[in-house]
Protein backbone atom coordinates (compact mmCIF):
# COMPACT_ATOMS: atom_id res chain seq x y z
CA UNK A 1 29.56 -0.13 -32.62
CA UNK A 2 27.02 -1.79 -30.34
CA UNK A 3 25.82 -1.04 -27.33
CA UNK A 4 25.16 -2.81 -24.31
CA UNK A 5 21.87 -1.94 -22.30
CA UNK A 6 20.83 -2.57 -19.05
CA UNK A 7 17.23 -3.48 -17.54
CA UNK A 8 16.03 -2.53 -14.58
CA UNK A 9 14.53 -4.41 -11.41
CA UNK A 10 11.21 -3.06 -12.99
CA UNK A 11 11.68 -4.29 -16.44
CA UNK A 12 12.35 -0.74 -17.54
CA UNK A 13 16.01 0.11 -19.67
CA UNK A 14 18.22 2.45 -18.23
CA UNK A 15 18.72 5.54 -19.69
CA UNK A 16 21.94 6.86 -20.44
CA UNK A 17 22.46 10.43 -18.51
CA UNK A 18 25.30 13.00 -19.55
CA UNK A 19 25.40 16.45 -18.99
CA UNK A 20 27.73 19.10 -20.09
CA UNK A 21 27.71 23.03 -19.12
CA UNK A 22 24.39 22.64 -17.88
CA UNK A 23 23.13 21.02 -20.82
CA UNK A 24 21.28 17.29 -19.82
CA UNK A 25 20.98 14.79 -22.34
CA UNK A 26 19.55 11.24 -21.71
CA UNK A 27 19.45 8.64 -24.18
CA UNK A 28 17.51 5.63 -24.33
CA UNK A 29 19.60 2.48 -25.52
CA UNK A 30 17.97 -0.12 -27.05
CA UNK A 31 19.81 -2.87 -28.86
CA UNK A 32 20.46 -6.54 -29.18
CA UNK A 33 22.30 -7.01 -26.37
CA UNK A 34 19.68 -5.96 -23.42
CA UNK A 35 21.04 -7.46 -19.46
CA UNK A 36 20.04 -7.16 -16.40
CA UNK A 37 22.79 -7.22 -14.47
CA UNK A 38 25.85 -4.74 -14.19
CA UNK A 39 28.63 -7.04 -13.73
CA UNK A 40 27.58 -9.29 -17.08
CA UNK A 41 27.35 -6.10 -18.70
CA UNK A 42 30.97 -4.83 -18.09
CA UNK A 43 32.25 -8.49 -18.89
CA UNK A 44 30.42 -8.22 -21.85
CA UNK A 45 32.13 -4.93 -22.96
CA UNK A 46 35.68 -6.04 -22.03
CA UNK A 47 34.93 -9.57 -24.23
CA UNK A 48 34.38 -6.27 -27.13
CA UNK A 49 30.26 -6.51 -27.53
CA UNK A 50 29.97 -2.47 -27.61
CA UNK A 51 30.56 0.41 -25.56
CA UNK A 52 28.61 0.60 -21.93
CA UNK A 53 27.33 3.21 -19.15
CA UNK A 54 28.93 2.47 -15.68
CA UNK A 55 29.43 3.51 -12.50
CA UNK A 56 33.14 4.41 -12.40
CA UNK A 57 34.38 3.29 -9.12
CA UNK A 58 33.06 -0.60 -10.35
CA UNK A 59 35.25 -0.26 -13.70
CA UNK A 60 38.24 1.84 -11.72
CA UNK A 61 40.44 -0.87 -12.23
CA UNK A 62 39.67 -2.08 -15.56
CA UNK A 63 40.04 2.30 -16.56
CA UNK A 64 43.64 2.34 -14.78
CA UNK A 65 44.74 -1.20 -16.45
CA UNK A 66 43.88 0.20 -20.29
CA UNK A 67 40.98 -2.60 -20.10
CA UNK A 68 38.54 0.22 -20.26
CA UNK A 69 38.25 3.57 -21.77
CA UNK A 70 36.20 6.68 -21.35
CA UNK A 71 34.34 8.01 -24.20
CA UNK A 72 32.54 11.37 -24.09
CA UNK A 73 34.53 12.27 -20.89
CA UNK A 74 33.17 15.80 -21.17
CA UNK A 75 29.59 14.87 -20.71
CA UNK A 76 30.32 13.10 -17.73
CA UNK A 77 31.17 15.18 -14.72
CA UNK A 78 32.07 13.61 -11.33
CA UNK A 79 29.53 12.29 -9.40
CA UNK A 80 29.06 13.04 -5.69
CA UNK A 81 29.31 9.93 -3.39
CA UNK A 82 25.42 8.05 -2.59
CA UNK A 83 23.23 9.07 -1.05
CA UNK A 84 21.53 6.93 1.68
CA UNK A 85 17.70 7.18 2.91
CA UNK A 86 16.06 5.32 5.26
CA UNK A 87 12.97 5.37 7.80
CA UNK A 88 13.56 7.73 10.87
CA UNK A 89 12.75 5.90 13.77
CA UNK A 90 13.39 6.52 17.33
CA UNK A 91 14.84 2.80 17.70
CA UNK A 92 16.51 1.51 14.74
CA UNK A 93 17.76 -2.15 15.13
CA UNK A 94 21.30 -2.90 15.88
CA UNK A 95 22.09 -4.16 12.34
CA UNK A 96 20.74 -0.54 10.96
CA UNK A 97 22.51 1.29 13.28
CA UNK A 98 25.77 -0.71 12.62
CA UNK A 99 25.63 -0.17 9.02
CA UNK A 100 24.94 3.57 9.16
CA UNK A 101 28.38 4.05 11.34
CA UNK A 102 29.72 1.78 8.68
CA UNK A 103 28.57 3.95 5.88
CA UNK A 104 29.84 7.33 8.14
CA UNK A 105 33.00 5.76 8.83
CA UNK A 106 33.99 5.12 4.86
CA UNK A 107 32.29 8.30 4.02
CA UNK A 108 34.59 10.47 6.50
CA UNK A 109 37.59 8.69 5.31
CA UNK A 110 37.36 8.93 1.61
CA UNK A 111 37.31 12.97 2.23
C-alpha cells in the first residue's frame, strides 16, 4: 500500500500526527506520489493510489457514502473546531469584521 503525501506552501511534507492515550506519534511520509494540494490528494485516494491523512469534515461525505474509510481510528481523536488569529486593532475594516461575525455565527450554531 502506497501512500499519498502532501507538500506544504513552504516546500516542506506534512507530517502525519496521531495520538493515542497520551501517546503522540508523527510520521513523516515520503513516497512517489508527493502533491500539493488537498483536494488532488483525496481524488487521488478514491481513484485507489494509497491510503491518505485528511481533515475529516472535507472527506465527511465520501466516509458516510463507503467511498472512504478510516484506518487507525484509535489514534485519531476528535479534533476541536479552528482556531482563528488575527491582528488586534482598534478599527478593523468592514470585510474583517464581517467575516469574524461570520465565523461566530457558524461557530455558535454547530454547538
Amino acid at each position: 500500500m502506497t501512500a499519498s503525501g502532501v507538500r506544504l506552501p513552504n516546500g516542506e511534507l506534512f507530517r502525519w500526527y496521531f495520538e493515542r492515550q497520551g501517546e503522540v506519534v508523527q510520521i513523516d511520509v515520503r513516497d512517489r506520489l508527493i502533491l500539493d494540494e488537498a483536494v488532488i490528494a483525496r481524488a487521488a485516494v478514491l481513484e485507489g493510489a494509497g491510503i491518505g491523512f485528511f481533515i475529516e469534515q472535507n472527506v465527511a461525505e465520501d466516509i458516510a457514502a463507503g467511498r472512504l474509510i478510516r484506518l487507525l481510528e484509535d489514534w485519531t481523536p476528535p479534533r476541536p473546531g479552528f482556531c482563528l488569529y488575527y491582528p488586534g486593532r482598534r478599527n478593523p475594516s468592514a470585510g474583517l469584521t464581517a467575516f469574524l461575525a461570520m465565523a461566530r455565527e457558524m461557530a455558535a450554531q454547530r454547538g
